[in-house]
C-alpha atoms as a PDB file:
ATOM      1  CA  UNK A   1       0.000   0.000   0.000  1.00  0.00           C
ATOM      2  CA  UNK A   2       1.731   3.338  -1.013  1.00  0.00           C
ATOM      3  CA  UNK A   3       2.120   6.505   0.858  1.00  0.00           C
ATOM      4  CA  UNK A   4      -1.355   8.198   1.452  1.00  0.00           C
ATOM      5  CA  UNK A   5      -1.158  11.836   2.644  1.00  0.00           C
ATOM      6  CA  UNK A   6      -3.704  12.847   5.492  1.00  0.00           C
ATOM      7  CA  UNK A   7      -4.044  16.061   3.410  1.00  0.00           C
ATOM      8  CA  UNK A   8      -4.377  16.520   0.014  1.00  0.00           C
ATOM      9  CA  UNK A   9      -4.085  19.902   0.353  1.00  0.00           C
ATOM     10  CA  UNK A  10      -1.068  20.107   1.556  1.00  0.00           C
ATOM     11  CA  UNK A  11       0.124  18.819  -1.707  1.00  0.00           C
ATOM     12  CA  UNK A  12       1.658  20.509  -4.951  1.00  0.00           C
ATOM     13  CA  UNK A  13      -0.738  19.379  -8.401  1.00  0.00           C
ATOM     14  CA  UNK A  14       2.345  16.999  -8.664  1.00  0.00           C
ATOM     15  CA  UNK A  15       2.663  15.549  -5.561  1.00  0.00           C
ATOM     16  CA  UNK A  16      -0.855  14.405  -6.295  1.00  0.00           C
ATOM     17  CA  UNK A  17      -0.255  13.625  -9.838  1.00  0.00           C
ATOM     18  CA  UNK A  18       2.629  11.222  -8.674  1.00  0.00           C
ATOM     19  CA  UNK A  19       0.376   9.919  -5.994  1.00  0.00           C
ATOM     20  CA  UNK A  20      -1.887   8.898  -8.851  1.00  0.00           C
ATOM     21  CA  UNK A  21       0.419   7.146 -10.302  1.00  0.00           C
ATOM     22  CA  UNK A  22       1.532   5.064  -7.814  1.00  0.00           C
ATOM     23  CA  UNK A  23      -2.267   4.455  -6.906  1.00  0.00           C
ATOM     24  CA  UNK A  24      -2.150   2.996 -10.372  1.00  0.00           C
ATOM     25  CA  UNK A  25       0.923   1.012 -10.413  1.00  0.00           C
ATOM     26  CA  UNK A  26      -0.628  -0.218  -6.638  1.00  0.00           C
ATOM     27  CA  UNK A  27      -3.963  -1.511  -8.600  1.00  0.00           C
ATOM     28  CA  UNK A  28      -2.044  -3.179 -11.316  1.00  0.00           C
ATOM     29  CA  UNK A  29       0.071  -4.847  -8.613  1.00  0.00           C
ATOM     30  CA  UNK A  30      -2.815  -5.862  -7.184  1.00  0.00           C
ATOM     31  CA  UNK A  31      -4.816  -7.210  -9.906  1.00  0.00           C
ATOM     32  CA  UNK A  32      -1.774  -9.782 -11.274  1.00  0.00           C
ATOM     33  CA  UNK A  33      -1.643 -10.918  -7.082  1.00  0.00           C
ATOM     34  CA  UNK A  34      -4.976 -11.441  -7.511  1.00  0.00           C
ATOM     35  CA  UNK A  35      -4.657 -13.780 -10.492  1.00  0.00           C
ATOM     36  CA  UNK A  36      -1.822 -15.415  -9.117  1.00  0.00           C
ATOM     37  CA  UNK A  37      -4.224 -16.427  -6.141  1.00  0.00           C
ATOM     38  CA  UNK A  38      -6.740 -17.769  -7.905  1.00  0.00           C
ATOM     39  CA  UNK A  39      -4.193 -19.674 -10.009  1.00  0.00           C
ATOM     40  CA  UNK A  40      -2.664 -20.839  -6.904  1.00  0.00           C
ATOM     41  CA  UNK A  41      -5.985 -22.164  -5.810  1.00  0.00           C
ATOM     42  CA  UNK A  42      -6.701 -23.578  -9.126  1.00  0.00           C
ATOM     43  CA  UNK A  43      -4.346 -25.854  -9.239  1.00  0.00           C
ATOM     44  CA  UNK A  44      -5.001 -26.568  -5.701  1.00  0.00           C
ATOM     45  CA  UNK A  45      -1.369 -25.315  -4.140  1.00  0.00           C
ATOM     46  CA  UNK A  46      -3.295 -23.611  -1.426  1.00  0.00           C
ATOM     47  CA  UNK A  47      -5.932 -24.442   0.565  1.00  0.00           C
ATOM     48  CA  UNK A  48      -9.774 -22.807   0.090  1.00  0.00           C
ATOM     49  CA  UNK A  49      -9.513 -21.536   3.660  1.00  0.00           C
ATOM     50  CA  UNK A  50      -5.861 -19.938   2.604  1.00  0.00           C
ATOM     51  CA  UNK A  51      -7.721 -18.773  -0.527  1.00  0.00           C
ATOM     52  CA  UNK A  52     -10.774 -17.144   0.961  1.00  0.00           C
ATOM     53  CA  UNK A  53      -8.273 -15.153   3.745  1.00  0.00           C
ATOM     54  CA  UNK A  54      -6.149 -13.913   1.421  1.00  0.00           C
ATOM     55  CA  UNK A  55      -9.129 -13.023  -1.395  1.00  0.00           C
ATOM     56  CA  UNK A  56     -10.758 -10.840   0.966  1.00  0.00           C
ATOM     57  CA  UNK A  57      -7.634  -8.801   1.996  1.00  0.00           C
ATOM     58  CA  UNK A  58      -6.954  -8.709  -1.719  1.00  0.00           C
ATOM     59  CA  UNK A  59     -10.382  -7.083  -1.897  1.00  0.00           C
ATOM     60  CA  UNK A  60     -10.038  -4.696   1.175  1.00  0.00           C
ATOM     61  CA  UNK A  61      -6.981  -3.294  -0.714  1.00  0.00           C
ATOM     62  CA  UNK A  62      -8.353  -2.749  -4.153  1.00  0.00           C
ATOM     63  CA  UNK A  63     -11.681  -1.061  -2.415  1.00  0.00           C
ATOM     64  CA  UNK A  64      -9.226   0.657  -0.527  1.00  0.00           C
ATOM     65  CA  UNK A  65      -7.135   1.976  -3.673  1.00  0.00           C
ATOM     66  CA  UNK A  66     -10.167   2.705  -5.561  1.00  0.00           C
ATOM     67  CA  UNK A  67     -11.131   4.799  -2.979  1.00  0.00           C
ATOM     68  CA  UNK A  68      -7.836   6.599  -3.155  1.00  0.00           C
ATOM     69  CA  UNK A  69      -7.853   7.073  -6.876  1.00  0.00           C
ATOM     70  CA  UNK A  70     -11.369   8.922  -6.367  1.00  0.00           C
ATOM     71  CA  UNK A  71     -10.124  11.271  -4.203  1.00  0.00           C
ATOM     72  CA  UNK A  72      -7.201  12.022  -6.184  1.00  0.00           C
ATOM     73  CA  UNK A  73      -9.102  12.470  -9.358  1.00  0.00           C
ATOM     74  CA  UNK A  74     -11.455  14.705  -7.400  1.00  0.00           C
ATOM     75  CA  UNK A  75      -8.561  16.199  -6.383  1.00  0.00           C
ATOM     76  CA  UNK A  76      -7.227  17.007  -9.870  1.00  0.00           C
ATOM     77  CA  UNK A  77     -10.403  17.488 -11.732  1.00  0.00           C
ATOM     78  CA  UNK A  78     -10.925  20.296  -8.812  1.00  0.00           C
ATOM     79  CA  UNK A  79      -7.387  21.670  -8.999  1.00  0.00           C
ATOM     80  CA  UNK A  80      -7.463  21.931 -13.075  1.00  0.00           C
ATOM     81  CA  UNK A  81     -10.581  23.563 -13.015  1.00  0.00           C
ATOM     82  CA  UNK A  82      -9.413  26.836 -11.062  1.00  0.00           C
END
């Protein structure tokens, strides 16, 4: 989970812009663990209890980053628009 500032505000336009990026690179990360886990389970390496654990935390983390990225491109979108 990258860096998350408690306030945006406090940021330069590309402090935030980076932040977005990393949010991205985060998801992406995310998403191929995600398909390595379900590989994993397909071919029955881990167990379904293992499987279900680790699903859900995958899932806490993408809600979590697709929270972020909301807020950033709020954010943005309210930055550019001055």
């Amino acid at each position: 989970m990258p860096n998350w500032p408690d306030d945006l505000s406090s940021c330069t336009l590309e402090e935030i812009f980076t932040s977005e990026i990393d949010n991205r690179a985060w998801y992406k990360e995310l998403r191929l663990q995600n398909t390595t886990l379900v590989n994993n389970r397909l071919a029955k390496n881990i167990s379904q209890d293992e499987y279900t654990v680790t699903r859900k935390q995958t899932s806490d983390a993408a809600a979590e980053c697709k929270r972020r990225g909301a807020i950033l491109v709020r954010e943005i979108t309210r930055r550019v628009a001055r």
